[in-house]
Protein backbone atom coordinates (compact mmCIF):
# COMPACT_ATOMS: atom_id res chain seq x y z
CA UNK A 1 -51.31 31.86 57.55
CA UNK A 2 -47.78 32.97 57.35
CA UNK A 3 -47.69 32.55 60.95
CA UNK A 4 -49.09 29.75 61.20
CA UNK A 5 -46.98 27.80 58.46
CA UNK A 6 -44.00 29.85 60.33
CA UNK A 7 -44.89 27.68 63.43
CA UNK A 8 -45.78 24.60 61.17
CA UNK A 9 -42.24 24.48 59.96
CA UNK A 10 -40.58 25.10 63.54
CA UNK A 11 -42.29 21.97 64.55
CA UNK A 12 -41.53 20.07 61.93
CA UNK A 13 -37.89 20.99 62.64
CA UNK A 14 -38.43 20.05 66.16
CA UNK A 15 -40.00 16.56 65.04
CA UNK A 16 -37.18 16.29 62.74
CA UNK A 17 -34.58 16.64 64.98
CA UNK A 18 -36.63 14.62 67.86
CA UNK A 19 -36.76 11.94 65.23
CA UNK A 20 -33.02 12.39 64.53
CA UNK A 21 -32.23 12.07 68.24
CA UNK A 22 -34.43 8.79 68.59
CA UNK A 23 -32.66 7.38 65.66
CA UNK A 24 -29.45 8.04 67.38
CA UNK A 25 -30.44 6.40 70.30
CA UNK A 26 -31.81 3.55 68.20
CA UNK A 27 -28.81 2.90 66.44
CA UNK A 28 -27.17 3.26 69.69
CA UNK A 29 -29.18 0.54 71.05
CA UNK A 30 -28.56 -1.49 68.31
CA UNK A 31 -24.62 -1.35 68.66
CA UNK A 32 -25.02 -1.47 72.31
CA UNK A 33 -27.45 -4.83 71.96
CA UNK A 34 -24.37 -6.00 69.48
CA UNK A 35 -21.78 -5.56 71.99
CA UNK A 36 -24.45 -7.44 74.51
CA UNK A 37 -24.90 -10.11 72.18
CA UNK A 38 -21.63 -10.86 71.31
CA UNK A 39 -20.69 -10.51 75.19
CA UNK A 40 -23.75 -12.74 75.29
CA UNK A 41 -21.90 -15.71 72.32
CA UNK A 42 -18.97 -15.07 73.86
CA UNK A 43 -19.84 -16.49 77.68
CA UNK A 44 -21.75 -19.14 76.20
CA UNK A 45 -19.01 -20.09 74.42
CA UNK A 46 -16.32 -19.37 77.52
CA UNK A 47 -19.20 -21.64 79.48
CA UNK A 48 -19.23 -24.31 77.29
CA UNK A 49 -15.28 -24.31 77.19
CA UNK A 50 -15.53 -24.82 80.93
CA UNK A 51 -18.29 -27.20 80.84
CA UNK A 52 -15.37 -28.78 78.55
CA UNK A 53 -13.09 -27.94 80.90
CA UNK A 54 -14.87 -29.10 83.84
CA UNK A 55 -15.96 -32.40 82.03
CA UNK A 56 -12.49 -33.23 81.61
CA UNK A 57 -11.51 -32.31 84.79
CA UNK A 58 -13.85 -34.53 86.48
CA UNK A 59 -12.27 -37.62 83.69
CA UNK A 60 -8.87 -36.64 85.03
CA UNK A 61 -9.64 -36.60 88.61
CA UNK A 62 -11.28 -40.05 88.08
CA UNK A 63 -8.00 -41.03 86.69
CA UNK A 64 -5.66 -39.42 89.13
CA UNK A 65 -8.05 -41.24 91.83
CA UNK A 66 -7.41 -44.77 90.04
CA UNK A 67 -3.84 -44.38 89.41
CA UNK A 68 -3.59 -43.61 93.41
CA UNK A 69 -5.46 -46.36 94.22
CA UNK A 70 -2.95 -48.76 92.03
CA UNK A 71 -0.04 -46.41 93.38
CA UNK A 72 -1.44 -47.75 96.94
CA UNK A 73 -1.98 -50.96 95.59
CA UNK A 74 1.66 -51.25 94.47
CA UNK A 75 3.19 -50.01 97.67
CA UNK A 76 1.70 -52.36 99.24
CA UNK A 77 3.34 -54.91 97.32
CA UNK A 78 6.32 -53.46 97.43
CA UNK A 79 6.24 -53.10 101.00
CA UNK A 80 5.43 -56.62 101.15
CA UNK A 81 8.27 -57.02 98.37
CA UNK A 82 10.48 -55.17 100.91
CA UNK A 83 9.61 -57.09 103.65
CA UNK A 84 10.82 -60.58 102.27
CA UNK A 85 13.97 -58.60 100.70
CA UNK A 86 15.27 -57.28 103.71
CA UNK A 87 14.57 -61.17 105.27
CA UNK A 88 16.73 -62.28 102.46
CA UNK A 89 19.19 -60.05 102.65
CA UNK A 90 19.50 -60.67 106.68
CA UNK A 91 19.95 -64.95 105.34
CA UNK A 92 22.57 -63.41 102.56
CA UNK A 93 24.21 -61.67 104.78
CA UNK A 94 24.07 -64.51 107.67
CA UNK A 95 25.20 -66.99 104.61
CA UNK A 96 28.35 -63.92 103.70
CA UNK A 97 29.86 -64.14 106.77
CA UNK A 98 29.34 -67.90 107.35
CA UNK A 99 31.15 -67.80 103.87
CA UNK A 100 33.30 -65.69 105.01
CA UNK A 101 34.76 -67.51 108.10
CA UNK A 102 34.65 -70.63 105.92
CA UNK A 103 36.66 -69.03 103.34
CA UNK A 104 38.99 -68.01 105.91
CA UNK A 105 39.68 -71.03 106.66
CA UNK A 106 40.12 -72.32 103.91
CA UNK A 107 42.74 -69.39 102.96
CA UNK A 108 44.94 -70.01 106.22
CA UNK A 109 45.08 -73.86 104.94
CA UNK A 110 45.68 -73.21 101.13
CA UNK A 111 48.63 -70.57 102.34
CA UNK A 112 49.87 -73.84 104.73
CA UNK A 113 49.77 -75.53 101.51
CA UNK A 114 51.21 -72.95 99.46
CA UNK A 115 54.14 -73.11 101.87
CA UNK A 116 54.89 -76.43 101.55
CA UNK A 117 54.44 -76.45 98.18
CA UNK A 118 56.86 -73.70 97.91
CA UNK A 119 59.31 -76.32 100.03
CA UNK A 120 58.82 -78.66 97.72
CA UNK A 121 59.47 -76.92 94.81
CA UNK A 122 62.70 -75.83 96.41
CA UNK A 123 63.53 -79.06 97.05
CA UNK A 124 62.86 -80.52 93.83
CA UNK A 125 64.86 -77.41 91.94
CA UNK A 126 67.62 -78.20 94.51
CA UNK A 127 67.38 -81.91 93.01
CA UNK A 128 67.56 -81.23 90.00
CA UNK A 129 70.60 -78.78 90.66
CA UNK A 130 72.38 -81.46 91.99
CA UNK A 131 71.32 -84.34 89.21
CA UNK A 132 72.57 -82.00 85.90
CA UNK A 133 75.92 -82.03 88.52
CA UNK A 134 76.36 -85.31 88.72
CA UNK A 135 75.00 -85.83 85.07
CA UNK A 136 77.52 -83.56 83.86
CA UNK A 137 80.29 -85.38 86.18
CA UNK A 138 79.43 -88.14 84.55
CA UNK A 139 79.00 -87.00 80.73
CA UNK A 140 82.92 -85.64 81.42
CA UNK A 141 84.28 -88.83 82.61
CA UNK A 142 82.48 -90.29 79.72
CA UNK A 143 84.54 -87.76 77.67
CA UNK A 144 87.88 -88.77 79.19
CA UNK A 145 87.30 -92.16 79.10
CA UNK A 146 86.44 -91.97 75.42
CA UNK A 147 89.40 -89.44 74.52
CA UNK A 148 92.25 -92.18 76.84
CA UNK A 149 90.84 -94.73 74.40
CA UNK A 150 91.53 -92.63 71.42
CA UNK A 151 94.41 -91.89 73.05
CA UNK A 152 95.84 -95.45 73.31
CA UNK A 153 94.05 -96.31 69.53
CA UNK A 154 96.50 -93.87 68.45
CA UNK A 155 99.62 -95.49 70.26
CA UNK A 156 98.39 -99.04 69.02
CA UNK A 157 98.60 -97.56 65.46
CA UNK A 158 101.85 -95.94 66.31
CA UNK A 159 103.43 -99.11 67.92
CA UNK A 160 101.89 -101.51 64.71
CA UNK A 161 103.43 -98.68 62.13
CA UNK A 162 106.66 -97.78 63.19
CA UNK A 163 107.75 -101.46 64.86
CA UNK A 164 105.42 -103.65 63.38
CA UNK A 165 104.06 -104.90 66.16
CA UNK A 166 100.67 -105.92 67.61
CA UNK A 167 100.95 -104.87 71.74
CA UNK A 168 96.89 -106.15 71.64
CA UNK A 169 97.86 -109.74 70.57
CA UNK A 170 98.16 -112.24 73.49
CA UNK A 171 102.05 -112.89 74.41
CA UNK A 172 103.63 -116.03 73.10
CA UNK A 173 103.98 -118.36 76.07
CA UNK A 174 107.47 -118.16 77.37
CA UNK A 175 110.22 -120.11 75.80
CA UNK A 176 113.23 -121.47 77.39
CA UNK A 177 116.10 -119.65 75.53
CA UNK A 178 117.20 -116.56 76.92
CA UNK A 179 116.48 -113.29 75.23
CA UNK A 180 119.57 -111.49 73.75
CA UNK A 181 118.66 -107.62 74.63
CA UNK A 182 121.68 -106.21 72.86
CA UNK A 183 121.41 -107.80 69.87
CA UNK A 184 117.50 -106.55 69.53
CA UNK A 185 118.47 -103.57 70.66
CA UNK A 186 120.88 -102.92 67.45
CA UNK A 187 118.02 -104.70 65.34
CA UNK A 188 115.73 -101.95 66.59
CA UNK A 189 118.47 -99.15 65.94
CA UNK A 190 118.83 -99.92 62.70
CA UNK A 191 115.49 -100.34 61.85
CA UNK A 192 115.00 -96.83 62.80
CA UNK A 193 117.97 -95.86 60.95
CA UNK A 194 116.05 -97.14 57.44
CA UNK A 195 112.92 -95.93 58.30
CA UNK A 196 114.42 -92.24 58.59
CA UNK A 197 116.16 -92.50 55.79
CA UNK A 198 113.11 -93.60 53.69
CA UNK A 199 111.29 -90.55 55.68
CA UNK A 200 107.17 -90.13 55.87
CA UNK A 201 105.62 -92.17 53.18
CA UNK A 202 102.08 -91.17 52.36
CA UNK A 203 100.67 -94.18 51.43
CA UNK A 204 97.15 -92.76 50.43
CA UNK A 205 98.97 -90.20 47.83
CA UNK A 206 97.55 -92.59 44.58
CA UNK A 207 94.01 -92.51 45.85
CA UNK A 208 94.03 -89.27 46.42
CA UNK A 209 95.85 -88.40 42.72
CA UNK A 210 92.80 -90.34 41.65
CA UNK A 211 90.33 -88.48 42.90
CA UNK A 212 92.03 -84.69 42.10
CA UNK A 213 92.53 -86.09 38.33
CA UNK A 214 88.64 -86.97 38.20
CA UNK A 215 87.60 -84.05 39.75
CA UNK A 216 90.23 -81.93 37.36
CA UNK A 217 88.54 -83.67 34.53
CA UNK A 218 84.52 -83.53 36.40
CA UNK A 219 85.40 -79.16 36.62
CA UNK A 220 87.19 -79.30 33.13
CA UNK A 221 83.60 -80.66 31.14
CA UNK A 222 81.78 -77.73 33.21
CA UNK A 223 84.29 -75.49 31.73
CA UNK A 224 84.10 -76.52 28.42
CA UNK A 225 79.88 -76.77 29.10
CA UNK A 226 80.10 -73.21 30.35
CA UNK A 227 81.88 -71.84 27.61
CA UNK A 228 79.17 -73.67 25.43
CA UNK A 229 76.58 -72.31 26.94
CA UNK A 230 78.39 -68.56 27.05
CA UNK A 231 78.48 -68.97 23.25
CA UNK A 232 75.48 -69.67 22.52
CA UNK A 233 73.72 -66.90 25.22
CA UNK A 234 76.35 -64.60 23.00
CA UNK A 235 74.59 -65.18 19.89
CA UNK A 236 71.25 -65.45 21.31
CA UNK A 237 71.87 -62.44 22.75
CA UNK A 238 72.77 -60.98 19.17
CA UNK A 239 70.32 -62.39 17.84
CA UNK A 240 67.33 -60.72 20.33
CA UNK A 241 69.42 -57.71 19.85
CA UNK A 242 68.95 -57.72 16.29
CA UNK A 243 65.63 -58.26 16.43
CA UNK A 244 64.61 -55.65 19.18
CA UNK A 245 66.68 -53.35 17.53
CA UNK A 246 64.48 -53.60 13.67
CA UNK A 247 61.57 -53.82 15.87
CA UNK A 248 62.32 -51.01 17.74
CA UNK A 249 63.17 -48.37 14.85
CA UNK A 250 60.08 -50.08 13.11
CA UNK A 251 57.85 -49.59 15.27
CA UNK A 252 59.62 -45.79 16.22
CA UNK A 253 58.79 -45.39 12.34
CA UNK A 254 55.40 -46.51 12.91
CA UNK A 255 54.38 -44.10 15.74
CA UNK A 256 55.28 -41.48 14.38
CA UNK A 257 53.32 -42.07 11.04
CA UNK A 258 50.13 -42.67 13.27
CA UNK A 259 51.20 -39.41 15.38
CA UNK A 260 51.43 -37.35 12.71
CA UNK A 261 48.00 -38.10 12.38
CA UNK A 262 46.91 -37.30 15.83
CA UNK A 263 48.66 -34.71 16.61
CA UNK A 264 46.93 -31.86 14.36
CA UNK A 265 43.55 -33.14 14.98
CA UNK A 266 44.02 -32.28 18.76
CA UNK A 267 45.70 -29.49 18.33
CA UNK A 268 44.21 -28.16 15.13
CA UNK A 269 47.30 -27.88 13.75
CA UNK A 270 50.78 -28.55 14.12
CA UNK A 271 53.47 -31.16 14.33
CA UNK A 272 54.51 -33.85 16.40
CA UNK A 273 57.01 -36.70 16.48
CA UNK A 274 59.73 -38.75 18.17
CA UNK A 275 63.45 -39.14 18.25
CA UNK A 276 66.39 -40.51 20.05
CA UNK A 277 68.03 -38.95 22.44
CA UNK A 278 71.38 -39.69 21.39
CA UNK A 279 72.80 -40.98 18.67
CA UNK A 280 74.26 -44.63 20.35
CA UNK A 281 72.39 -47.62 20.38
CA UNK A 282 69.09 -47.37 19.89
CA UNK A 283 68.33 -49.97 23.24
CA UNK A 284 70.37 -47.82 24.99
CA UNK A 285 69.38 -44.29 23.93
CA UNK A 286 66.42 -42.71 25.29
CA UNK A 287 63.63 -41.46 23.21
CA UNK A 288 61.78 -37.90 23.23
CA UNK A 289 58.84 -36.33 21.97
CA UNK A 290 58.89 -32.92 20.81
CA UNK A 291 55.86 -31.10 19.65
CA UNK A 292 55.06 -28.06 17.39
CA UNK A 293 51.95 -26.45 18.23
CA UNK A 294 50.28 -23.96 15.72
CA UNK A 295 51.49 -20.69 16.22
CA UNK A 296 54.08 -21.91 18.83
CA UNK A 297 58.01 -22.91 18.56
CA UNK A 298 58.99 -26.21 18.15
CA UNK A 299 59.82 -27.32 21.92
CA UNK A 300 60.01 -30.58 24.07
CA UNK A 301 57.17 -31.71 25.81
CA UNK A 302 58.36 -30.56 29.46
CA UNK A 303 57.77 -26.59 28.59
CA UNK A 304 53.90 -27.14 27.51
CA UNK A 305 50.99 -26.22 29.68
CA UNK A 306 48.76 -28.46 31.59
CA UNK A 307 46.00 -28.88 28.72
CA UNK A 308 48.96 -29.05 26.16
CA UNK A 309 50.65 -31.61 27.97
CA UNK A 310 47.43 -33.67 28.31
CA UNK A 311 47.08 -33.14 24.72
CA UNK A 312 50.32 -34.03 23.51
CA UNK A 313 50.47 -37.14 25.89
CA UNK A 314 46.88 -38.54 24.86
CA UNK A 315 48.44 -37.61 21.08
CA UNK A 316 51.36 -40.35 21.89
CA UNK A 317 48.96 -42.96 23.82
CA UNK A 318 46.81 -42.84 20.60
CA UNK A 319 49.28 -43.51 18.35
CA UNK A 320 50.86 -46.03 20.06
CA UNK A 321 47.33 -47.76 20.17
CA UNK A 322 46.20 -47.41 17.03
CA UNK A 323 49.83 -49.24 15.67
CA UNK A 324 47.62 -52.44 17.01
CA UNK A 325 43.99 -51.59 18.45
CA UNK A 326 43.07 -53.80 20.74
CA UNK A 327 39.14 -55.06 21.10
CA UNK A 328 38.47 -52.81 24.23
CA UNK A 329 40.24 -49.68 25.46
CA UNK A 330 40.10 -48.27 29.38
CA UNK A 331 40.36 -44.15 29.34
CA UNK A 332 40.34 -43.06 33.36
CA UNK A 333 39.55 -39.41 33.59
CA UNK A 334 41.60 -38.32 30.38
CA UNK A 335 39.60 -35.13 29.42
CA UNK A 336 39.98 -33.56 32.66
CA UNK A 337 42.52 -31.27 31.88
CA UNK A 338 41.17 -30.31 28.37
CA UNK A 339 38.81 -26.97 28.04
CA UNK A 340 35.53 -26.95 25.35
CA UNK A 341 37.55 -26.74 22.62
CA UNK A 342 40.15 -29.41 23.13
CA UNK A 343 37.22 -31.50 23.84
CA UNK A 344 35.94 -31.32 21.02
CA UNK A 345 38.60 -32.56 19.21
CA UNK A 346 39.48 -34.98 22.04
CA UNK A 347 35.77 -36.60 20.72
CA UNK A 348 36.84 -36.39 17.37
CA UNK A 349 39.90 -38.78 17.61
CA UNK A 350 37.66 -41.11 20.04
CA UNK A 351 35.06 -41.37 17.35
CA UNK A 352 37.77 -42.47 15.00
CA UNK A 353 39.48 -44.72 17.32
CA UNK A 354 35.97 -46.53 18.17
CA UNK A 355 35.54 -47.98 14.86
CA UNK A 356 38.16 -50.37 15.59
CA UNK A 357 37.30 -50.27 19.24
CA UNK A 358 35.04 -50.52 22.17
CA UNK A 359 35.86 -47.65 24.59
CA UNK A 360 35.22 -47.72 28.50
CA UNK A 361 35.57 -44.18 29.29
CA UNK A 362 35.44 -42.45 33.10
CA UNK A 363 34.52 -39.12 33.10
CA UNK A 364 32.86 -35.84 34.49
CA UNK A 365 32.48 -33.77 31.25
CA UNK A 366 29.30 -33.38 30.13
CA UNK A 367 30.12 -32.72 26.52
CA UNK A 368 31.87 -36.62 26.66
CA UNK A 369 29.18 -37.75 28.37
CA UNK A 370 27.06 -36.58 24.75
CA UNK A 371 28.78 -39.35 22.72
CA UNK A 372 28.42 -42.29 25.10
CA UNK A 373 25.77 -45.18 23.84
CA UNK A 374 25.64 -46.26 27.26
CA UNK A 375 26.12 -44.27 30.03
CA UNK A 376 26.68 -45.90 33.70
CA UNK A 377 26.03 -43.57 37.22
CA UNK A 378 26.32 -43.73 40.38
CA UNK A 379 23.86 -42.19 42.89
CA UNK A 380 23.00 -41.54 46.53
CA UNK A 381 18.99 -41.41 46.70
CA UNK A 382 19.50 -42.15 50.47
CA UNK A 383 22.12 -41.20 52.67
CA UNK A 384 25.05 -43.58 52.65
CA UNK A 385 23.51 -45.91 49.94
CA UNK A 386 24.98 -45.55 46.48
CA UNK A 387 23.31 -46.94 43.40
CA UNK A 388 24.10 -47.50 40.18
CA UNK A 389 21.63 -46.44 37.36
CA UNK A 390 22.13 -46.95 33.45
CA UNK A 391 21.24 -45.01 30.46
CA UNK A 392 21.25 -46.80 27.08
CA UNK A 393 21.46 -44.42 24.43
CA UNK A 394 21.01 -46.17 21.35
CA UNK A 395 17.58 -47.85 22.71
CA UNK A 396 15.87 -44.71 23.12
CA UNK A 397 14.26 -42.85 19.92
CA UNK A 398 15.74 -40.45 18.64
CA UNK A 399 12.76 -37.48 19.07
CA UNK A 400 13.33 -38.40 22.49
CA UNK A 401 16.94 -38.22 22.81
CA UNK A 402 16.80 -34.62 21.15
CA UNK A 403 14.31 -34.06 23.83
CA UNK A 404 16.93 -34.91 26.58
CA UNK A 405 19.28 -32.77 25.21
């Protein structure tokens, strides 16, 4: 029994391991029939990619065929096209130089006529060379003949002034005594003789006394008109002088109330104020501003910093403002200087200044931007296209405003 269940086991170890072996092979058929299957999916798929494939293929060479056949189709016409181009071009080109030789032509007879016309203009300059000669001839004989008549005017005059005697007159007909030469001879001499004695005799002197004593007396009313007038500038003068002058200090006297005011709310502390320059007139002296920030030296205005500068200046605009607010006032980038902290008292003075006032205020700081009503943007959503978009403050609730900020 031993034996036998001694042999019983070795073949069931044999039938285990031949059962072993056929399940290798088993699940190497398996993986094997796998591989075949997917080698199998994947040809029927690579065959129905060139059934695909084939299909269109067979669409394109369709297509191919009917594009050649309307590629033949249109050589043909173009050939035909061709053939009556190159016939007109053969007539354009017979027409060209048929043109040609007529233009030819016509160039040799417009040069002809050029070169007569180039005659003719020589001629007619030459013509009218020699007419502004003769007219000029003529204009100085016209000269001459008008300058002899002066000429013999003057003589006439002469003759009718010195001997009293009119040479244009006719001559009295001839008379039968004889004329005694001598005797008019001495008449004449001594005639001269008087009239050099009496000497030049201006007989237009009166008239012309006339007119130099109305003109002396024409220039001495524009005097006395002038010196009128001088007068009363002079006191007018005074007068605006005056005025401008109380104004002036007054409203000096004014600004610096309101700016020492101002002044230590931007600065949180401090002094400010203005004075003459000099101690002349006050329209002629100049006027400075000299500041005294907390913790600082009292010093002009020109050895501040940037931000102090912009403070001190917007200190000296506000003043001068609030002397007599106006309905609206225009601020143009005034807090861009300032840091966090000047702004906030920056907004603190515009807050008091917009009780009286409606402010229009450009600016990039954000913390300004808090205290608006109405704020106004502009925006590029698109390239090159601004737009303008508008935020009104006091319309919106208020959970929602704290919500925005």
């Amino acid at each position: 029994m031993d034996e036998d269940l001694a042999e019983t086991r070795h073949q069931r170890q044999e039938l285990e391991d031949t059962v072993d072996h056929l399940q290798e092979k088993a699940t190497a058929q398996q993986v094997s029939v796998g591989a075949l299957t997917e080698k199998q999916e994947a040809a029927r798929s690579s065959y129905k990619q060139l059934e695909e494939y084939y299909a269109e293929t067979q669409r394109r060479v369709e297509q191919l065929r009917e594009e050649r056949k309307n590629c033949r189709q249109q050589i043909e016409l173009l050939s035909q096209e061709k053939v009556e181009i190159q016939e007109r071009l053969e007539l354009a080109q017979k027409q060209s130089l048929e043109r040609e030789a007529s233009l030819r032509a016509e160039e040799d007879e417009w040069r002809k006529f050029e070169e007569q016309q180039h005659e003719l203009e020589s001629r007619r300059l030459q013509l009218i060379k020699e007419d502004r000669e003769k007219e000029q001839g003529i204009q100085n004989l016209r000269q001459e003949i008008t300058e002899l008549k002066l000429k013999i005017q003057y003589l006439v005059h002469q003759i009718q002034e010195h001997y009293h005697m009119d040479i244009t007159a006719e001559p009295p007909p001839d008379s039968e005594e004889p004329v005694d030469l001598e005797k008019l001879e001495v008449k004449l001499q001594r005639l001269r003789d008087r009239v050099a004695r009496i000497g030049e005799v201006n007989l237009t002197a009166i008239e012309e006394y006339e007119e130099q004593q109305q003109r002396h007396q024409f220039l001495t009313g524009q005097r006395d008109d002038l010196i009128q007038s001088l007068e009363g500038l002079n006191k007018a003068i005074s007068r605006i002088n005056r005025t401008t002058r109380k104004r002036f200090l007054k409203t000096l006297e004014a600004v610096n109330r309101k700016l020492s005011e101002i002044f230590p709310l931007l600065f949180n502390g401090g002094t400010g104020y203005l004075q003459l320059s000099s101690d002349r007139d006050p329209l002629e002296a100049g006027v400075e501003i000299l500041v005294h920030p907390p913790g600082k030296k009292l010093t002009s205005m020109s050895l501040l910093s940037g931000g102090e500068k912009a403070l001190a200046a917007g200190a000296l605009l506000f003043s001068l403002y609030m002397i007599k607010p106006s309905p609206f006032c225009i601020l143009d980038e005034v807090d861009a200087p300032l840091d966090d902290a000047n702004i906030d008292r920056f907004i603190e003075v515009l807050q008091r200044i917009s009780q009286e006032s409606q402010i229009i205020l450009v600016t990039h700081n954000k913390r300004t931007m808090e205290i608006s009503d109405i704020l106004l943007g502009v925006t590029m959503e698109e390239p090159g296209i601004s737009k303008i978009i508008s935020v009104d403050f006091q319309g919106i609730p208020e959970s929602y405003g704290q919500m925005v900020q």
